[in-house]
C-alpha atoms as a PDB file:
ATOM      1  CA  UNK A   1     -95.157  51.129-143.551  1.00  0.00           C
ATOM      2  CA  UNK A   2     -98.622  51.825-144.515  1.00  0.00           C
ATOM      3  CA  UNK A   3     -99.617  55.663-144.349  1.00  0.00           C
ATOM      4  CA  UNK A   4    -103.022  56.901-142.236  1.00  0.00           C
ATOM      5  CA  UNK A   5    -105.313  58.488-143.620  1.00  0.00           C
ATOM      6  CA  UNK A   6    -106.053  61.852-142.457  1.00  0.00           C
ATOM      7  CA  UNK A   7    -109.331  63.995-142.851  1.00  0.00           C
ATOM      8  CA  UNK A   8    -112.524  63.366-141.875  1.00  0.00           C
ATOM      9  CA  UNK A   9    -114.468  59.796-141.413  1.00  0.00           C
ATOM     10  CA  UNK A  10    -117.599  60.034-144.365  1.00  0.00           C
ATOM     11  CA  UNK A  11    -120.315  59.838-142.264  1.00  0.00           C
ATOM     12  CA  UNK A  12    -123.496  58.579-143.762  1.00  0.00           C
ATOM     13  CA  UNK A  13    -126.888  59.965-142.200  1.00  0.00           C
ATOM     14  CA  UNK A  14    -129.768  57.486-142.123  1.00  0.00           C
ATOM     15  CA  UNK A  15    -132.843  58.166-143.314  1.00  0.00           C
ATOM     16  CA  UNK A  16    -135.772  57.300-140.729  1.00  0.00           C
ATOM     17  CA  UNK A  17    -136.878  54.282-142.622  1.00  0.00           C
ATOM     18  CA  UNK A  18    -133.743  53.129-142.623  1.00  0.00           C
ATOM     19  CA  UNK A  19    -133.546  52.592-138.598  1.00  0.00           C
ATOM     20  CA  UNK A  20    -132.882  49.289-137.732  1.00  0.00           C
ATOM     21  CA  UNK A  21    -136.142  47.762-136.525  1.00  0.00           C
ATOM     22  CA  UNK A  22    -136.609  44.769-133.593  1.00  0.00           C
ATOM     23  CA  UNK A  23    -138.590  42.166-135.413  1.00  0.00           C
ATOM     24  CA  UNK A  24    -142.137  42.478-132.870  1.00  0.00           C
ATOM     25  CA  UNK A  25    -142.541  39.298-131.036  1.00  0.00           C
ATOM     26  CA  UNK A  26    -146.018  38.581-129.493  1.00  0.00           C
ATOM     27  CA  UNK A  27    -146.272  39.144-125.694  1.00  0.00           C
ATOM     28  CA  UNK A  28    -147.818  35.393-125.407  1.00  0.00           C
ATOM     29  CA  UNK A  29    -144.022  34.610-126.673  1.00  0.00           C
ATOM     30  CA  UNK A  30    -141.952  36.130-124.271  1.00  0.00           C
ATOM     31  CA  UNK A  31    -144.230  36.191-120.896  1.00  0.00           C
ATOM     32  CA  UNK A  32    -141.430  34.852-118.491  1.00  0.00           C
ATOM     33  CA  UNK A  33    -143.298  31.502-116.890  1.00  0.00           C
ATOM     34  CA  UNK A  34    -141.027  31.659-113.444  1.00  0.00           C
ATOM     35  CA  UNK A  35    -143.123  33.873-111.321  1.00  0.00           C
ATOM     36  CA  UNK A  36    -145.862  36.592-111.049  1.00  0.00           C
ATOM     37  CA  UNK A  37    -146.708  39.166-108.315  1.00  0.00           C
ATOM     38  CA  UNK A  38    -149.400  41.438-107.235  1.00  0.00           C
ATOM     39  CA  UNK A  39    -148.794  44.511-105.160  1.00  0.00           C
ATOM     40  CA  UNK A  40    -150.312  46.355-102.022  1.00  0.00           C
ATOM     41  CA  UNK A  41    -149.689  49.923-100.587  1.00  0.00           C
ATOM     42  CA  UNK A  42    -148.915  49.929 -96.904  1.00  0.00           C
ATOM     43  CA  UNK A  43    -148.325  52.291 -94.572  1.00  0.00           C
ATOM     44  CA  UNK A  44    -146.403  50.166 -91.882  1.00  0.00           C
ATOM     45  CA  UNK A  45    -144.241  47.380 -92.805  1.00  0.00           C
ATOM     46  CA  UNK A  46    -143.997  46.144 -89.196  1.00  0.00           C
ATOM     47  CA  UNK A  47    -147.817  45.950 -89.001  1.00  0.00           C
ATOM     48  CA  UNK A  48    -148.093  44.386 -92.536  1.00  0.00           C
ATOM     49  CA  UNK A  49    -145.790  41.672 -92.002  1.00  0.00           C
ATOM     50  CA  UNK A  50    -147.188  40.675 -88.741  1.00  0.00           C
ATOM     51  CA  UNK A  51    -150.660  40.198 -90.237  1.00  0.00           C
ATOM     52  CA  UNK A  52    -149.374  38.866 -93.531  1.00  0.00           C
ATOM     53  CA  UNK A  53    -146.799  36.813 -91.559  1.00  0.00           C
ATOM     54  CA  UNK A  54    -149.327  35.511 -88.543  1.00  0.00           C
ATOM     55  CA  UNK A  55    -152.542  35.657 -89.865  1.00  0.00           C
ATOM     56  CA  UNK A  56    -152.220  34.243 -93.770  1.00  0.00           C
ATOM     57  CA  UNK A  57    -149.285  32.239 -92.899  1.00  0.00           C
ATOM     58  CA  UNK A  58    -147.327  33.532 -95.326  1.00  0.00           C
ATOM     59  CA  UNK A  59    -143.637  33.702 -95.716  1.00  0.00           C
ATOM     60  CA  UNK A  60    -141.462  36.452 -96.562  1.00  0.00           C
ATOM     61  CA  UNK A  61    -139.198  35.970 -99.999  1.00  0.00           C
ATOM     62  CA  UNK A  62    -137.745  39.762 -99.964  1.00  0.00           C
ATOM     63  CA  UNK A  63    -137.062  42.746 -97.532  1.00  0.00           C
ATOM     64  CA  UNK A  64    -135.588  46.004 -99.152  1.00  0.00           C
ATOM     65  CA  UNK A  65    -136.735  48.222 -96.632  1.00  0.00           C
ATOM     66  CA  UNK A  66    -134.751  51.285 -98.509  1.00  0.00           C
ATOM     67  CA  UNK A  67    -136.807  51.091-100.998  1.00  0.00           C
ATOM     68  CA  UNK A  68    -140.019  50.425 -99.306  1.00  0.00           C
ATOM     69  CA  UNK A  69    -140.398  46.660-100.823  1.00  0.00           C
ATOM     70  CA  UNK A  70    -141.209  43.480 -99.026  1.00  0.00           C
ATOM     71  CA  UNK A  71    -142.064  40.570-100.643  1.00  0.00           C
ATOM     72  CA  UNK A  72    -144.445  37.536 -99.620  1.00  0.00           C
ATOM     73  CA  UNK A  73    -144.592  34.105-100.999  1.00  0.00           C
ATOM     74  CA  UNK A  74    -147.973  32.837-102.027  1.00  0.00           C
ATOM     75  CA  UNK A  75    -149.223  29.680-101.606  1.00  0.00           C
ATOM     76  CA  UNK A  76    -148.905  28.905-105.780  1.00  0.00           C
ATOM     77  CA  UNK A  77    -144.750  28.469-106.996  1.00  0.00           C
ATOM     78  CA  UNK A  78    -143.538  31.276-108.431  1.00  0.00           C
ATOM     79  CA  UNK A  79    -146.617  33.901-106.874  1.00  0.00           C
ATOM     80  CA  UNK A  80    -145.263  37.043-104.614  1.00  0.00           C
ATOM     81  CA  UNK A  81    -147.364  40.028-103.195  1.00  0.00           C
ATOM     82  CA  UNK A  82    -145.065  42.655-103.199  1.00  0.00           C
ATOM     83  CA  UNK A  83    -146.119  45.427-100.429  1.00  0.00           C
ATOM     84  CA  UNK A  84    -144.847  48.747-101.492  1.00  0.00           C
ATOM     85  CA  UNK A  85    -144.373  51.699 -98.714  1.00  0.00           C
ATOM     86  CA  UNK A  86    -146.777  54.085 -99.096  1.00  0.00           C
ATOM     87  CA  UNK A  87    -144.875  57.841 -99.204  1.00  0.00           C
ATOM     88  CA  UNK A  88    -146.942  61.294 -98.504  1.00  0.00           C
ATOM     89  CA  UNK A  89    -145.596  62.824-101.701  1.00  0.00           C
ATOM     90  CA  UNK A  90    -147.107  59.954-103.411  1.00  0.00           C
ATOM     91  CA  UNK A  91    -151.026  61.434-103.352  1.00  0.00           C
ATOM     92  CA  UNK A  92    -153.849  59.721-101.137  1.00  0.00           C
ATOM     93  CA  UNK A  93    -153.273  56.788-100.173  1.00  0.00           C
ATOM     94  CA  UNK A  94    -155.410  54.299-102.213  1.00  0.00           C
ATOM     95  CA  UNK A  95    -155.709  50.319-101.036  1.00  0.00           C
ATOM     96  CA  UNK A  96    -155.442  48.036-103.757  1.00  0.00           C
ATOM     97  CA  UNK A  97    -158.348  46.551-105.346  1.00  0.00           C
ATOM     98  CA  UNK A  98    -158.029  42.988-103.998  1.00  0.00           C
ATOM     99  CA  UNK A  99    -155.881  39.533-103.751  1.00  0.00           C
ATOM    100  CA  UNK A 100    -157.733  36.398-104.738  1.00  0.00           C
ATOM    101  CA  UNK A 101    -156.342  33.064-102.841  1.00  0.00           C
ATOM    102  CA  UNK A 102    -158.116  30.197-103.901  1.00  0.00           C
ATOM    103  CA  UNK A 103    -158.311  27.695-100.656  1.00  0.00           C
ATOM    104  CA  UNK A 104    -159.832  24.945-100.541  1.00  0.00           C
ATOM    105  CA  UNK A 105    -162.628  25.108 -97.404  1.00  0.00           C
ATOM    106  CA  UNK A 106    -164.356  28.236 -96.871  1.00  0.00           C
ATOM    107  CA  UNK A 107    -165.731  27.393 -93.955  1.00  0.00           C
ATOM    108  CA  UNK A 108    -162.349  26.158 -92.490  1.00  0.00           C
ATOM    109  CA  UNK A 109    -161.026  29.602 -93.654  1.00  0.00           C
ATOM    110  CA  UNK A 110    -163.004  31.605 -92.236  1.00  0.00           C
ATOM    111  CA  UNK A 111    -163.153  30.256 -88.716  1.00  0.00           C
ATOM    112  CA  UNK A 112    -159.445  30.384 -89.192  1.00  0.00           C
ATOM    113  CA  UNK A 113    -159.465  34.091 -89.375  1.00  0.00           C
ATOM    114  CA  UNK A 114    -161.906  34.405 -87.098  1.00  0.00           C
ATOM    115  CA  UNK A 115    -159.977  32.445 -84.080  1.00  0.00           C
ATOM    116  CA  UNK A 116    -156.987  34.958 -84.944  1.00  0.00           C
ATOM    117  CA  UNK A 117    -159.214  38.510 -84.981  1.00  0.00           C
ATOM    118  CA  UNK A 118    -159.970  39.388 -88.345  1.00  0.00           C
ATOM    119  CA  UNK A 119    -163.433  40.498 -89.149  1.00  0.00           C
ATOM    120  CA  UNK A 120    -164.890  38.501 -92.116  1.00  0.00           C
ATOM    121  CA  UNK A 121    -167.783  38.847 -94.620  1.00  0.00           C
ATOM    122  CA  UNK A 122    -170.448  36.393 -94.525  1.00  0.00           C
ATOM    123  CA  UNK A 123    -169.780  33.027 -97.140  1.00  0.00           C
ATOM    124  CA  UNK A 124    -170.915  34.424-100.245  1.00  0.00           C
ATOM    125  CA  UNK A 125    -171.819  31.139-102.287  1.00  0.00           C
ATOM    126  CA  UNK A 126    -172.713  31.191-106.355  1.00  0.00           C
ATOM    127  CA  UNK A 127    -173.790  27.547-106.513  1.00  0.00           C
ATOM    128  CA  UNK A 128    -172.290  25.374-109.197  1.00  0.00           C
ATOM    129  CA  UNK A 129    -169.375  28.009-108.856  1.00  0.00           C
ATOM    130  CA  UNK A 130    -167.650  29.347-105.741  1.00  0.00           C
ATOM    131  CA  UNK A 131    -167.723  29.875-102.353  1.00  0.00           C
ATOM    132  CA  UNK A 132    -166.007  33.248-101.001  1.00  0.00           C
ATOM    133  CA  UNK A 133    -165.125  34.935 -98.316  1.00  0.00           C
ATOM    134  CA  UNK A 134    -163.386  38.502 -97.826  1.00  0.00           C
ATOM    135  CA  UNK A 135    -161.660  40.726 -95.533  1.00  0.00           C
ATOM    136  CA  UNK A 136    -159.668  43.587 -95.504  1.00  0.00           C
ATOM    137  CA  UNK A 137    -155.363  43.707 -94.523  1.00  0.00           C
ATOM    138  CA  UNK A 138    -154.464  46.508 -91.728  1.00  0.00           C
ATOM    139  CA  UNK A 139    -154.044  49.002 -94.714  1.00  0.00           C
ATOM    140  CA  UNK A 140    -158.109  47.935 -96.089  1.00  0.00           C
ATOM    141  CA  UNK A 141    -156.241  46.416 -98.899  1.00  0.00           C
ATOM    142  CA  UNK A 142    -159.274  43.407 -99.846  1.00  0.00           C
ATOM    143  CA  UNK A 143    -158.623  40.171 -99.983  1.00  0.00           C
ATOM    144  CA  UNK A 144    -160.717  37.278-100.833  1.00  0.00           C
ATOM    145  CA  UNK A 145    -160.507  33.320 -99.934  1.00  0.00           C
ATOM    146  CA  UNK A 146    -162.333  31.393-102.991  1.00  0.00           C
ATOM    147  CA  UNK A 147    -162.829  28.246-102.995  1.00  0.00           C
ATOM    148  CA  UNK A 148    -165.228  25.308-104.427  1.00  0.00           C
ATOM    149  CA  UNK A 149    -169.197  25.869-104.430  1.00  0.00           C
ATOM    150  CA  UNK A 150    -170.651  25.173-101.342  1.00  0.00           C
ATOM    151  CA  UNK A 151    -174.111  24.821-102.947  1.00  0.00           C
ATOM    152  CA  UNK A 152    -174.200  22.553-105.939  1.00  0.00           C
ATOM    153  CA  UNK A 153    -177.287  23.600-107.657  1.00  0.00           C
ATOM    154  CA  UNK A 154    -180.255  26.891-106.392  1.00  0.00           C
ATOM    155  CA  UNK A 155    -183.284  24.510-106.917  1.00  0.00           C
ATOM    156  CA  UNK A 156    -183.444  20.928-106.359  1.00  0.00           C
END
């Protein structure tokens, strides 16, 4: 029968260069291709998803109304605007800066909008590069519609 040892394990204490180190991996290298999101604050999730829901046409991926999350699909595969509750102890509330959707007729877009209520800028147009329109969500969260250049070329 083979005896134990008794007494103490040697423990060996490892100097701080001797920590075992995660060989660093680029970000470009592990970015996870399968989706992408942007978030809003909101301050009513009923509100929210009827505008997000009824006017953008949306569709909702995600409710976890516990913890004040709601997702939306976008119209690209994989793209999700998360809308987070907005809580008092959280500070003043603060809109985000903006969603970009790139469409692909401004002028459809905006009379789109329009026919359903919601107050649009006029077409902003940088020729030989976009057309864009913006508006704000219930919460002023901005949002713009880009889409192709309306005006080809300023002089002709």
């Amino acid at each position: 029968m083979a005896k134990k040892k008794r007494g103490r394990k040697s423990t060996t204490v490892k100097k701080a260069s001797e920590k075992k180190t995660s060989k660093m991996v680029p970000l470009s290298k592990i970015y996870d291709s399968a989706s992408m999101y942007t978030t809003h604050p909101i301050r009513n999730y009923e509100i929210s998803k009827k505008f997000y829901e009824e006017v953008l046409e949306l569709s909702v991926n995600l409710e976890i109304p516990m913890a004040g999350w709601y997702e939306f699909c976008l119209p690209v595969k994989g793209a999700f605007l998360g809308l987070s509750q907005y809580r008092e102890e959280s500070g003043d509330f603060k809109p985000a800066n903006s969603l970009n959707i790139s469409i692909n007729d401004v002028e459809k877009a905006k009379a789109s909008l329009e026919s359903k209520g919601v107050t649009t800028s006029d077409i902003i147009d940088y020729p030989e590069m976009v057309s864009m329109i913006s508006f704000e969500d219930p919460d002023k969260n901005n949002i713009f519609l880009i889409g192709p250049p309306r005006v080809k070329s300023e002089s002709k």
